[in-house]
N, C-alpha and C. Protein backbone atom coordinates (compact mmCIF):
# COMPACT_ATOMS: atom_id res chain seq x y z
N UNK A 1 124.09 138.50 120.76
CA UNK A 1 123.49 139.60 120.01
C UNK A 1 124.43 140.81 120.08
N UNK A 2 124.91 141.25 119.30
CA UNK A 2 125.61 142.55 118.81
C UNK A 2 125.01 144.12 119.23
N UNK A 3 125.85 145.14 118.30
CA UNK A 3 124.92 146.02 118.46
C UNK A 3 123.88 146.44 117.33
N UNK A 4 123.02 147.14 117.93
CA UNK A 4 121.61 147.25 117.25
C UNK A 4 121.42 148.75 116.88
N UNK A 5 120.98 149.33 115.77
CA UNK A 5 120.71 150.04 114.91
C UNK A 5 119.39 150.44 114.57
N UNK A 6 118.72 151.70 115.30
CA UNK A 6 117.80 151.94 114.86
C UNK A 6 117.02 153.44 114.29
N UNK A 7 116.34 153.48 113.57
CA UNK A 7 116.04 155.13 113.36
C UNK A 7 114.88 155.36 114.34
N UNK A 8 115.52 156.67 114.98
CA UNK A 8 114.17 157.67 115.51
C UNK A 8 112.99 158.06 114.85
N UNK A 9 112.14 158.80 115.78
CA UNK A 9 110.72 159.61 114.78
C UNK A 9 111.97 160.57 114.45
N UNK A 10 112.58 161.42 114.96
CA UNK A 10 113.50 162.72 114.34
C UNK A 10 114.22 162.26 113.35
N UNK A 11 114.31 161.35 113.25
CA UNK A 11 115.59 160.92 111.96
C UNK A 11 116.76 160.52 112.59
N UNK A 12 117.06 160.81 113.63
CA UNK A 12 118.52 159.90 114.34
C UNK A 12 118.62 158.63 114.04
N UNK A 13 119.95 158.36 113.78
CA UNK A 13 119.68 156.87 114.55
C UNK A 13 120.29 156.84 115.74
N UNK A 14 119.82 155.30 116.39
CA UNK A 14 120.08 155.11 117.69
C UNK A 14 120.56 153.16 117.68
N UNK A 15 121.77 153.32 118.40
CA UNK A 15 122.99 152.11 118.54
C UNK A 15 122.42 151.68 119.51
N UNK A 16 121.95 150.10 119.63
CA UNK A 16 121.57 150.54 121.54
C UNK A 16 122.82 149.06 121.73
N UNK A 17 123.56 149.08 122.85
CA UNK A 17 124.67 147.97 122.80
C UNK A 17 123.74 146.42 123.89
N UNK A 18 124.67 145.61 123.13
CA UNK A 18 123.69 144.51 123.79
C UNK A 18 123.82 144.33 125.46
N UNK A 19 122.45 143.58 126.25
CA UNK A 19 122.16 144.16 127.40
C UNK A 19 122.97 143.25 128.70
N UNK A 20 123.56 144.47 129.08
CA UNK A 20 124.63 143.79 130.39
C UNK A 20 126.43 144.60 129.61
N UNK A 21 125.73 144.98 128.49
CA UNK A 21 127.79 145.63 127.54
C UNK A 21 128.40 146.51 128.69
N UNK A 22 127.02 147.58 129.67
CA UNK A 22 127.45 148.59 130.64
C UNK A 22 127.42 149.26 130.05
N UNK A 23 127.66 151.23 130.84
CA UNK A 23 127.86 152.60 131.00
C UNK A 23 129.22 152.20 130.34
N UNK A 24 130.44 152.09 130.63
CA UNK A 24 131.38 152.19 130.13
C UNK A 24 131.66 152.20 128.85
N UNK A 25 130.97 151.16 128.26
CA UNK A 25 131.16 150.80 126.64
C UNK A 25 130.33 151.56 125.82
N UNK A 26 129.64 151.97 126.20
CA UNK A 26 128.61 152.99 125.83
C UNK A 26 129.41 154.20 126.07
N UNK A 27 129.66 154.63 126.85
CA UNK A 27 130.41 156.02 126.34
C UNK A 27 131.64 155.55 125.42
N UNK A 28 132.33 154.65 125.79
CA UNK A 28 133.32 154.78 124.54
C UNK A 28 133.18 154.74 123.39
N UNK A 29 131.89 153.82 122.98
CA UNK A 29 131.03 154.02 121.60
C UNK A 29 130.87 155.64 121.18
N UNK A 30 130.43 156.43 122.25
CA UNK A 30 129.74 157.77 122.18
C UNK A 30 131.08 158.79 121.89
N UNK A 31 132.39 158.34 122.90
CA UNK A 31 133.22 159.01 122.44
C UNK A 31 134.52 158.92 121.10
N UNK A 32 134.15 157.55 120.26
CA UNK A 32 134.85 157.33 119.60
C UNK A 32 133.69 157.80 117.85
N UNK A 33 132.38 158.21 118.22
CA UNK A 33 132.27 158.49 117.19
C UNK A 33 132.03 160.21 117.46
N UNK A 34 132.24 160.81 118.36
CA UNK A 34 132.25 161.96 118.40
C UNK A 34 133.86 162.53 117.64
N UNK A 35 134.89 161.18 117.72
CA UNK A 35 136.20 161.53 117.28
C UNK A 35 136.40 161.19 115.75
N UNK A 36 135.34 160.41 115.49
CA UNK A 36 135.65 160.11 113.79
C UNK A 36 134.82 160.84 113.05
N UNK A 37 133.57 161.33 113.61
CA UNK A 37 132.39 162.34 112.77
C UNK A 37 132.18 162.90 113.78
N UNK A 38 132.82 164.40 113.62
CA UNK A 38 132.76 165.44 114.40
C UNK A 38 131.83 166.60 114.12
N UNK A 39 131.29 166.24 112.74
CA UNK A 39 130.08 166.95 112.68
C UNK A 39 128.51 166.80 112.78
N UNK A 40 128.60 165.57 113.62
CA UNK A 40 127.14 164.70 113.81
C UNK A 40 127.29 164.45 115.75
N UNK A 41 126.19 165.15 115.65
CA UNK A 41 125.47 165.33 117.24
C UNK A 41 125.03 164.19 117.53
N UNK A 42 126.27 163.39 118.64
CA UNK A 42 126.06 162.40 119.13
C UNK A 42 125.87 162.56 120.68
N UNK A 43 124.67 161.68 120.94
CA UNK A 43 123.71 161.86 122.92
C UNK A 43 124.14 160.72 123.57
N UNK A 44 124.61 160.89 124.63
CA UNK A 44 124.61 159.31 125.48
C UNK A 44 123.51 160.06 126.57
N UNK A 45 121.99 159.32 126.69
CA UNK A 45 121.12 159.69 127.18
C UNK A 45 121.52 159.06 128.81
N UNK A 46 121.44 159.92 129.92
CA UNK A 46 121.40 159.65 131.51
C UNK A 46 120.41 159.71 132.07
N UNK A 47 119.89 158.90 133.17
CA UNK A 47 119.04 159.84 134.14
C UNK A 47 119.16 161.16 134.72
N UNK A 48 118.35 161.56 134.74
CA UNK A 48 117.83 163.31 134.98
C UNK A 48 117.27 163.01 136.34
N UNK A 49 118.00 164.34 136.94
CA UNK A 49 116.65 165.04 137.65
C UNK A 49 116.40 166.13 138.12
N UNK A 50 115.29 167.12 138.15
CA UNK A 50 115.18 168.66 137.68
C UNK A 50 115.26 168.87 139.30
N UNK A 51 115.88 170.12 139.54
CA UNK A 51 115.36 171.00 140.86
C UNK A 51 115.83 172.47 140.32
N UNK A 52 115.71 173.23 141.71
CA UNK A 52 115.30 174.49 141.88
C UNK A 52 116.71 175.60 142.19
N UNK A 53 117.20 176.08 141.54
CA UNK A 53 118.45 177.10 141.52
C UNK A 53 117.95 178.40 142.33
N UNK A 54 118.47 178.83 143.50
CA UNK A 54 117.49 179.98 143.94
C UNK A 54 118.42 181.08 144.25
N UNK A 55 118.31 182.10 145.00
CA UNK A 55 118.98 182.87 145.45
C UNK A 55 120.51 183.98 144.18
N UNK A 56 119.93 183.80 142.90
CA UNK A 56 121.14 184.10 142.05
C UNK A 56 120.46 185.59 142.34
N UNK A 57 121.45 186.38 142.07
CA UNK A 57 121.69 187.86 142.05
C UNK A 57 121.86 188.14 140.85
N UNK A 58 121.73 189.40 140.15
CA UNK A 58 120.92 189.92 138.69
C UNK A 58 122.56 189.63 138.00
N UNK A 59 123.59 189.26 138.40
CA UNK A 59 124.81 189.63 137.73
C UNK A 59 125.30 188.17 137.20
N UNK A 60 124.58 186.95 137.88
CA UNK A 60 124.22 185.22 137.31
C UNK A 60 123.98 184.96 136.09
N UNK A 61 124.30 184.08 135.19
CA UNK A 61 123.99 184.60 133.59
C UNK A 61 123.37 182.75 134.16
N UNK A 62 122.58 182.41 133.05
CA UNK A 62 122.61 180.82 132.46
C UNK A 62 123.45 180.08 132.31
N UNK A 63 124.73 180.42 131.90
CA UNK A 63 125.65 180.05 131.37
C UNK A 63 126.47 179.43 133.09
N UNK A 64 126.48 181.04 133.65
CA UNK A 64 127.52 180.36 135.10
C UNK A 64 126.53 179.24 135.83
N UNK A 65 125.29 179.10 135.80
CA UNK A 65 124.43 178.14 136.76
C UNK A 65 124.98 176.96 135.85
N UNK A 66 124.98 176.75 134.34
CA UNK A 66 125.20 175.39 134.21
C UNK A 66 126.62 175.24 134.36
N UNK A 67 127.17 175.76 134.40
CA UNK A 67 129.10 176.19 134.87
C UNK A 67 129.30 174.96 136.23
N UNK A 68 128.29 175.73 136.78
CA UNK A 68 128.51 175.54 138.30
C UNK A 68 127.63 173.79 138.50
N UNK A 69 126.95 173.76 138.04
CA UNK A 69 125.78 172.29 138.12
C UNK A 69 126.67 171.70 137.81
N UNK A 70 127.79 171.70 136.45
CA UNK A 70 128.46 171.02 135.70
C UNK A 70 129.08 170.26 136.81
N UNK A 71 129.59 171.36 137.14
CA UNK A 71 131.13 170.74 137.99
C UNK A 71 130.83 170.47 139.55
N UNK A 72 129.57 170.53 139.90
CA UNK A 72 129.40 170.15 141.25
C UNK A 72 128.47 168.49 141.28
N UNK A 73 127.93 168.27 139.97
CA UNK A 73 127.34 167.03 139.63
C UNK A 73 128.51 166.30 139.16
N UNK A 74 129.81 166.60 138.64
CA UNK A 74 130.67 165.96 138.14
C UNK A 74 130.57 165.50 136.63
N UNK A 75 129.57 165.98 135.67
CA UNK A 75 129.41 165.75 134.86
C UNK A 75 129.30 166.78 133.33
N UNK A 76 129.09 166.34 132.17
CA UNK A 76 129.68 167.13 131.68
C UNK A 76 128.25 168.54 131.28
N UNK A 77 128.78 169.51 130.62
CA UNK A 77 127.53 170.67 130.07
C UNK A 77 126.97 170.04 129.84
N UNK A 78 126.64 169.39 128.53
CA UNK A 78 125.82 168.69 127.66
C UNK A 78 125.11 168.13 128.63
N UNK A 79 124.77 167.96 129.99
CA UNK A 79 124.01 167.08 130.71
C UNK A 79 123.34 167.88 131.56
N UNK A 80 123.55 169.28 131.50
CA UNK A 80 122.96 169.66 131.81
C UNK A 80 121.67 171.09 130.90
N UNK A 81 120.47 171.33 131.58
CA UNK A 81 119.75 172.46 130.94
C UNK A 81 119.42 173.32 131.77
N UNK A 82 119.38 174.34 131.71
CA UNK A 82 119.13 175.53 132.77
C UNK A 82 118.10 176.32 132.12
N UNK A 83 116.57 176.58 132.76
CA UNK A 83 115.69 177.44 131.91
C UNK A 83 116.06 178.88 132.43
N UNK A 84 115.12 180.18 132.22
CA UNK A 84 115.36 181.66 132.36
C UNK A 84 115.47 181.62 133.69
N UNK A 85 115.85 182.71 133.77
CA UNK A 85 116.93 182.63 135.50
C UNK A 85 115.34 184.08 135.91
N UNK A 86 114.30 183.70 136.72
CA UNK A 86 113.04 184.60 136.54
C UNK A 86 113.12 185.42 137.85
N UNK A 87 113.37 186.98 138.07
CA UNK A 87 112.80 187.81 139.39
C UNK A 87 111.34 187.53 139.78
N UNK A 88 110.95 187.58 140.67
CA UNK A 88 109.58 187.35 140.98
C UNK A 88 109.56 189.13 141.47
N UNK A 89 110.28 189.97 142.63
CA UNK A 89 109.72 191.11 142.43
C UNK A 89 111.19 192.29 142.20
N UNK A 90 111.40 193.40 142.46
CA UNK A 90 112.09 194.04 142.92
C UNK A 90 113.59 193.99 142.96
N UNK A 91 113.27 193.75 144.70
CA UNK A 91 114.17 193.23 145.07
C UNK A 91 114.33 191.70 145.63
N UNK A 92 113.67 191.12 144.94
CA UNK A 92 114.10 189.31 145.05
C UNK A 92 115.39 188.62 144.31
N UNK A 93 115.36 187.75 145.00
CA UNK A 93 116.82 187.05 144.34
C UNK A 93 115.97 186.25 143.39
N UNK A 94 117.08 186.03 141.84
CA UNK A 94 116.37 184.90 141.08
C UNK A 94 116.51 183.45 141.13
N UNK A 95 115.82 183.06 140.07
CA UNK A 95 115.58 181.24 140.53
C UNK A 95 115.87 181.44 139.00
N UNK A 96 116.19 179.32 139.22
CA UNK A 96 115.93 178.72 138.03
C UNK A 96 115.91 177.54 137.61
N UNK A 97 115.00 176.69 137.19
CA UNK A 97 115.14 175.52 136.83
C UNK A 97 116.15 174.76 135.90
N UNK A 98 116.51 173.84 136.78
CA UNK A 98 117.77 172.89 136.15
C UNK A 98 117.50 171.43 136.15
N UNK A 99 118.04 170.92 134.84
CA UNK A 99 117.65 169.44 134.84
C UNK A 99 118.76 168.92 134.87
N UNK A 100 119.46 168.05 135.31
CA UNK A 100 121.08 167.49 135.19
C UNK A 100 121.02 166.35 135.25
N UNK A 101 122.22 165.62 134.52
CA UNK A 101 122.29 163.90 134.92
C UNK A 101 122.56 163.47 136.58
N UNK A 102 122.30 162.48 136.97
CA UNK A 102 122.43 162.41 138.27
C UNK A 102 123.67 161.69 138.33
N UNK A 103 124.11 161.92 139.84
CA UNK A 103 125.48 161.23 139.92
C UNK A 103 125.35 159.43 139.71
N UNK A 104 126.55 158.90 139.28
CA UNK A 104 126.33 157.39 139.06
C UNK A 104 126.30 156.89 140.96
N UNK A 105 125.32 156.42 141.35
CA UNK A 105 125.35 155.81 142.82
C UNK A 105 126.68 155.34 143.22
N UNK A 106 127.27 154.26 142.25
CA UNK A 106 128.37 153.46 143.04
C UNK A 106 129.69 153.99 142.53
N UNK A 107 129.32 155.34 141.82
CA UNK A 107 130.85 155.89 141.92
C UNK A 107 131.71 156.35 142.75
N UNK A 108 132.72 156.34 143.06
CA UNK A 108 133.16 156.51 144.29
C UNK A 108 134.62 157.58 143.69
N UNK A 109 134.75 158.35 144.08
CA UNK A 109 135.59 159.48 143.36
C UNK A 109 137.14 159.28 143.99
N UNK A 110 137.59 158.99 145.40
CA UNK A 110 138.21 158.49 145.55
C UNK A 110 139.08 156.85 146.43
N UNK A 111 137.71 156.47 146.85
CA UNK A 111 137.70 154.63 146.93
C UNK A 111 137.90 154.66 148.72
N UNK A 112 138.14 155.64 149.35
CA UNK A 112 137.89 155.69 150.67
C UNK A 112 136.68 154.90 151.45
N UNK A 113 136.60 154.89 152.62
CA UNK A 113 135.83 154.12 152.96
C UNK A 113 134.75 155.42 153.29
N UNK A 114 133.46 155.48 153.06
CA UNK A 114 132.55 156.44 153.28
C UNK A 114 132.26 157.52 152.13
N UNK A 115 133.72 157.85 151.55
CA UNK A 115 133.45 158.86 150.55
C UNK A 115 132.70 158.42 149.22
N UNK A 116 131.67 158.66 149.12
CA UNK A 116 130.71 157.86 147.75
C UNK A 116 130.51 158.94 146.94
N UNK A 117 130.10 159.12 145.80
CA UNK A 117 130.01 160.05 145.15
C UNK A 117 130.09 161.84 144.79
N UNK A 118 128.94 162.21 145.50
CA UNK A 118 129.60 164.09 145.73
C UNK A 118 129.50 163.94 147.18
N UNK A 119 129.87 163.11 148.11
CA UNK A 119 129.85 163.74 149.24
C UNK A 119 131.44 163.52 149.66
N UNK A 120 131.88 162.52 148.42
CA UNK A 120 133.64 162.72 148.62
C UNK A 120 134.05 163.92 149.16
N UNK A 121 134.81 164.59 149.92
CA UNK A 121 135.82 165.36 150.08
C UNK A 121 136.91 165.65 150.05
N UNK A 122 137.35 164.13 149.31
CA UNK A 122 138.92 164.32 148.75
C UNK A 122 139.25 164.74 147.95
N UNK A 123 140.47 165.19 147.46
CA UNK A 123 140.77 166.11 146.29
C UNK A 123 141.63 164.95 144.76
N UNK A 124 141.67 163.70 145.78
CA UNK A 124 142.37 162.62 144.97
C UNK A 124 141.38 161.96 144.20
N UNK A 125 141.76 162.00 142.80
CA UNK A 125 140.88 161.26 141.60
C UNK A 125 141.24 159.58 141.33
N UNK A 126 140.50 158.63 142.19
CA UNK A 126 140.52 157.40 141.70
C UNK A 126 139.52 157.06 141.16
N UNK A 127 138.32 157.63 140.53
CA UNK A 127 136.97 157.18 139.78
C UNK A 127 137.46 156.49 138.72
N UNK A 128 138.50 156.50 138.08
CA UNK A 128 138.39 155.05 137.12
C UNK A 128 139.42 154.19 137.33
N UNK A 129 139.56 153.66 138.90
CA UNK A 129 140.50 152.71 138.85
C UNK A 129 139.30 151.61 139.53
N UNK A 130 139.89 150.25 139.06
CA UNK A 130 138.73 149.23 139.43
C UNK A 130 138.86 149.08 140.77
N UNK A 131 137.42 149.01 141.43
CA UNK A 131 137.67 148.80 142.90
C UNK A 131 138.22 147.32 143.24
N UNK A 132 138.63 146.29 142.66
CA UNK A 132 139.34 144.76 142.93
C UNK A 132 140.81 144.95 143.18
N UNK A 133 141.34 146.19 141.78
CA UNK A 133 142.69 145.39 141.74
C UNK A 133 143.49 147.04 141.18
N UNK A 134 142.66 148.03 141.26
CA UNK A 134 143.44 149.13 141.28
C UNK A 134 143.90 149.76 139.71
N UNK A 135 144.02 148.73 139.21
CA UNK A 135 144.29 149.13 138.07
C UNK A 135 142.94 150.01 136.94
N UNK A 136 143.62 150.57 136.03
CA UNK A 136 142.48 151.58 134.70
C UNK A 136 142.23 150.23 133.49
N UNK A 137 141.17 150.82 133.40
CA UNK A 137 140.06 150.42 131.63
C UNK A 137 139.22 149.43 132.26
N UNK A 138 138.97 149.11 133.24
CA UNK A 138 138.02 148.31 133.46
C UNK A 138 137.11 148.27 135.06
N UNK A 139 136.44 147.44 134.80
CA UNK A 139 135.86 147.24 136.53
C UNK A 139 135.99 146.12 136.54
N UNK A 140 135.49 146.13 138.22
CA UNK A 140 135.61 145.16 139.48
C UNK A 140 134.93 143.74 138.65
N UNK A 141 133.95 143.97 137.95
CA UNK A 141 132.87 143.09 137.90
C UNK A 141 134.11 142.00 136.86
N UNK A 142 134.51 142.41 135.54
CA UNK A 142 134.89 141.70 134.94
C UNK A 142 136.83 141.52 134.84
N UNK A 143 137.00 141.82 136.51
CA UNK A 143 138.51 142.00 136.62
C UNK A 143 138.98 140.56 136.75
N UNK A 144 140.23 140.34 136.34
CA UNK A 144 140.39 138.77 136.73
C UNK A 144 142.33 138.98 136.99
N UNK A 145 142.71 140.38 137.53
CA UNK A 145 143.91 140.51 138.25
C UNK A 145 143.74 140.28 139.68
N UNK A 146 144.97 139.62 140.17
CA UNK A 146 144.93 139.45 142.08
C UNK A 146 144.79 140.98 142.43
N UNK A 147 144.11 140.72 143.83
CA UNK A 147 142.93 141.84 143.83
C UNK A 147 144.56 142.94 145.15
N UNK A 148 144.34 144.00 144.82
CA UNK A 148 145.48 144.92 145.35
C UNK A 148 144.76 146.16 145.49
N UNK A 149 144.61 146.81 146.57
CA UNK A 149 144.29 148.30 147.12
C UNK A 149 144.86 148.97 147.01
N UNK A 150 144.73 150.25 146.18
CA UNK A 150 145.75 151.24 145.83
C UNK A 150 145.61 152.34 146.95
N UNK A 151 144.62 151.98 147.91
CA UNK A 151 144.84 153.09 148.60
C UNK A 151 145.82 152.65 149.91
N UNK A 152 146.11 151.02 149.96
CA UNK A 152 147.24 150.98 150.97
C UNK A 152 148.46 150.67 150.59
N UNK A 153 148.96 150.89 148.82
CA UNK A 153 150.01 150.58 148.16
C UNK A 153 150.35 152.38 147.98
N UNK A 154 149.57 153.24 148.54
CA UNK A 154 150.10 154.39 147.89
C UNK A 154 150.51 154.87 149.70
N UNK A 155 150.09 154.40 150.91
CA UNK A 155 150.17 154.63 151.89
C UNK A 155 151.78 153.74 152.69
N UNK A 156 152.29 152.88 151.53
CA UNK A 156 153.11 151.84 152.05
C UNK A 156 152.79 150.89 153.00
N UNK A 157 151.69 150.24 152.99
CA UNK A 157 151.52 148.79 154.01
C UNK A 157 151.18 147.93 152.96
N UNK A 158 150.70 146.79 153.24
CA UNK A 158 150.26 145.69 152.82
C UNK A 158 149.28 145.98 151.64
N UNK A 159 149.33 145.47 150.87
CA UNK A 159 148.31 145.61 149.68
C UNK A 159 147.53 144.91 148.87
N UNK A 160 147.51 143.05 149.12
CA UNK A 160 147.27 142.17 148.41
C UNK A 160 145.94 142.42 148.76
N UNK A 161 144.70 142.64 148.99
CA UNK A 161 143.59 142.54 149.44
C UNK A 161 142.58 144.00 148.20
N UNK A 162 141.46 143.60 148.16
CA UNK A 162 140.70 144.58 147.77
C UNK A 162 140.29 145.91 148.43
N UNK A 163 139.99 146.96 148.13
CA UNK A 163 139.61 148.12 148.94
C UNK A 163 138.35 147.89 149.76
N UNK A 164 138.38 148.53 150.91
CA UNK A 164 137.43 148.09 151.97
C UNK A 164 137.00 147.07 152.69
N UNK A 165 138.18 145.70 152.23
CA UNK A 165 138.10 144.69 152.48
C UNK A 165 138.37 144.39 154.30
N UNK A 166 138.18 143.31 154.90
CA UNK A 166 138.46 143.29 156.14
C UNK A 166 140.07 143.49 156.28
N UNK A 167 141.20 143.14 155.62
CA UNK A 167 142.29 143.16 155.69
C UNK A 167 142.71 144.56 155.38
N UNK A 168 141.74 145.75 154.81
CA UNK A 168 142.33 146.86 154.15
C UNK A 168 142.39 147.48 155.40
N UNK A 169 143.59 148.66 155.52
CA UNK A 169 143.58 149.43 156.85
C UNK A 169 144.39 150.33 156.46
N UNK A 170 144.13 151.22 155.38
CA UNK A 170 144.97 152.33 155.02
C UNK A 170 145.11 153.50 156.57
N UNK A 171 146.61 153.65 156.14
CA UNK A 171 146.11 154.97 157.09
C UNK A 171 144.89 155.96 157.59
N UNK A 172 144.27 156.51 158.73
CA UNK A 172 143.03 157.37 158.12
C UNK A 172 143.45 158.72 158.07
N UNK A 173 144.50 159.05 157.56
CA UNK A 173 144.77 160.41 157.81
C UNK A 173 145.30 160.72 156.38
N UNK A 174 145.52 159.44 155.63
CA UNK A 174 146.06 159.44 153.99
C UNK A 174 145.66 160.01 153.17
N UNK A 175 145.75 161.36 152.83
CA UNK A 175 145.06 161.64 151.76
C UNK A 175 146.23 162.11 150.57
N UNK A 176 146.06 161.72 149.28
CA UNK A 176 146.71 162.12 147.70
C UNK A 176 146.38 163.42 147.07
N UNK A 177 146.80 164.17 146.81
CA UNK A 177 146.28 164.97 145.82
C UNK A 177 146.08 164.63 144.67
N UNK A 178 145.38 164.59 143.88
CA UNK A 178 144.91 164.11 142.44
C UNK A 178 144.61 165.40 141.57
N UNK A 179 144.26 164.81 140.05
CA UNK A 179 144.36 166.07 139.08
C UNK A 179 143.18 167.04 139.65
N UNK A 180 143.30 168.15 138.66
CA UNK A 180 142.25 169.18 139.04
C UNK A 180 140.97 168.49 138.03
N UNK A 181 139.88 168.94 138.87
CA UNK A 181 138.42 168.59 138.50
C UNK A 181 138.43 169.70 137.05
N UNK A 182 138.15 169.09 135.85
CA UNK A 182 137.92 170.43 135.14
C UNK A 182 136.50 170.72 135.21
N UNK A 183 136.21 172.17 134.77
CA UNK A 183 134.79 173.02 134.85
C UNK A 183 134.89 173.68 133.85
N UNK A 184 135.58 172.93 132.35
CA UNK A 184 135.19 173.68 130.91
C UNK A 184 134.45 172.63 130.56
N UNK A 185 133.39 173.51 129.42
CA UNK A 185 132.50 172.59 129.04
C UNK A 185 132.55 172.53 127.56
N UNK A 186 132.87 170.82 127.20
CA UNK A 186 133.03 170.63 125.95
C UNK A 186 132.07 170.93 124.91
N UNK A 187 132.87 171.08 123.69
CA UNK A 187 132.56 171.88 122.51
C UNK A 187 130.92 171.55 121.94
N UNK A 188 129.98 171.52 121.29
CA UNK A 188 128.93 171.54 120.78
C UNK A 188 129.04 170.75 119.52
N UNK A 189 128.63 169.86 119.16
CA UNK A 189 128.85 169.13 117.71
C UNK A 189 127.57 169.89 117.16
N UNK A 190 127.50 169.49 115.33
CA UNK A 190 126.27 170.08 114.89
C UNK A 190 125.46 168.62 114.50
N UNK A 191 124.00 169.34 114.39
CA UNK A 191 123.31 168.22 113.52
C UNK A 191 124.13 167.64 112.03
N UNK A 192 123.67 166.48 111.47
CA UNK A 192 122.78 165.13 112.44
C UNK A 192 122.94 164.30 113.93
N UNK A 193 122.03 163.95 114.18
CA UNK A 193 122.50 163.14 115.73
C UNK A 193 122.22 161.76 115.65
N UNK A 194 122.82 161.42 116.49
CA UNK A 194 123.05 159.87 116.67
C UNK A 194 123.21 159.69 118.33
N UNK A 195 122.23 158.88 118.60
CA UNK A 195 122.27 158.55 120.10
C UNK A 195 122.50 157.26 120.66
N UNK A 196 123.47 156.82 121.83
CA UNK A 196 123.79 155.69 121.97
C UNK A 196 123.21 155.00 123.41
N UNK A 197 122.83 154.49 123.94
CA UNK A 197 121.83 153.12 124.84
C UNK A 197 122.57 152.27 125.08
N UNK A 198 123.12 152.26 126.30
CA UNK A 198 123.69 150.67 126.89
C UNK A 198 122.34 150.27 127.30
N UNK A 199 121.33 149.61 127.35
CA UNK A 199 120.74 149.28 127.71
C UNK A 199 119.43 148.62 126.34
């Protein structure tokens, strides 16, 4: 089964890709028609989940809270919503409700052993290299290269083995610098929309 085509109550339509295609193929769907029709508001819908922004001082706009959600969830504006930033008296600090995509569980930002998603502390970007065999455009699941650890090929030891494997033993003191995290938030398309569903 292919992909599937359907209209919303709003009038969208919605692609949903057939089930098991993955997150991956689904955004590239999402980002290859954001590059051919750039004037149609295309959604790749995530899990959410809302909490509580507190302590902002009167000089906090909306804008810097989703600034800041953006780039500390790792994900992009568009994923996130920030309601009125509200004083309760005086002199209170303000709040504000935020809904954001949640981090992907088994992402791992840089493939260390322990560092899993935002509690990474490395500054090195391996989130899209496959955890089997090191290499970009794909994952672990459907890799079929001999499996090589880039984190003990970038350390100089042995490398034929997968990351975290019993044979892996990178240095523990190894750390890469990797690119900078960006914290601009991409441009706004206009209506019509079109929303895409791996699932």
């Amino acid at each position: 089964m292919g992909l599937v085509c359907k209209r919303t109550v709003t009038g969208a339509r919605m692609f949903e890709l057939p089930e098991g295609a993955g997150e991956a193929k689904a955004d590239l769907l999402a980002l290859k028609l954001r590059e051919l029709v750039p004037e149609v508001k295309v959604a790749r819908p995530v899990k959410c989940a809302e909490l509580r922004v507190s302590g902002l001082d009167d000089s906090v706009t909306k804008e810097d809270v989703l600034a800041a959600v953006a780039c500390q969830g790792k994900c992009s504006a568009e994923q996130v919503r920030v309601g009125p930033i509200r004083f309760r008296g005086v002199f209170s600090m303000g709040a504000a409700w935020v809904r954001s995509a949640l981090p992907k569980p088994a992402a791992f930002w840089c493939l260390e052993v322990g560092h899993a998603g935002l509690r990474c502390p490395s500054t090195t970007d391996r989130s899209r290299l496959c955890f089997r065999c090191g290499g970009e455009g794909h994952l672990a699941a459907t890799c079929t290269s001999d499996p090589r650890s880039p984190l003990c090929a970038e350390a100089g030891v042995a490398a034929n083995h997968m990351v975290g494997g019993k044979q892996c033993h990178p240095p523990k003191s190894h750390k890469g610098k990797g690119p900078e995290k960006s914290s601009v938030p991409p441009k706004k398309s206009a209506v019509p929309e079109v929303v895409i569903m791996d699932e």
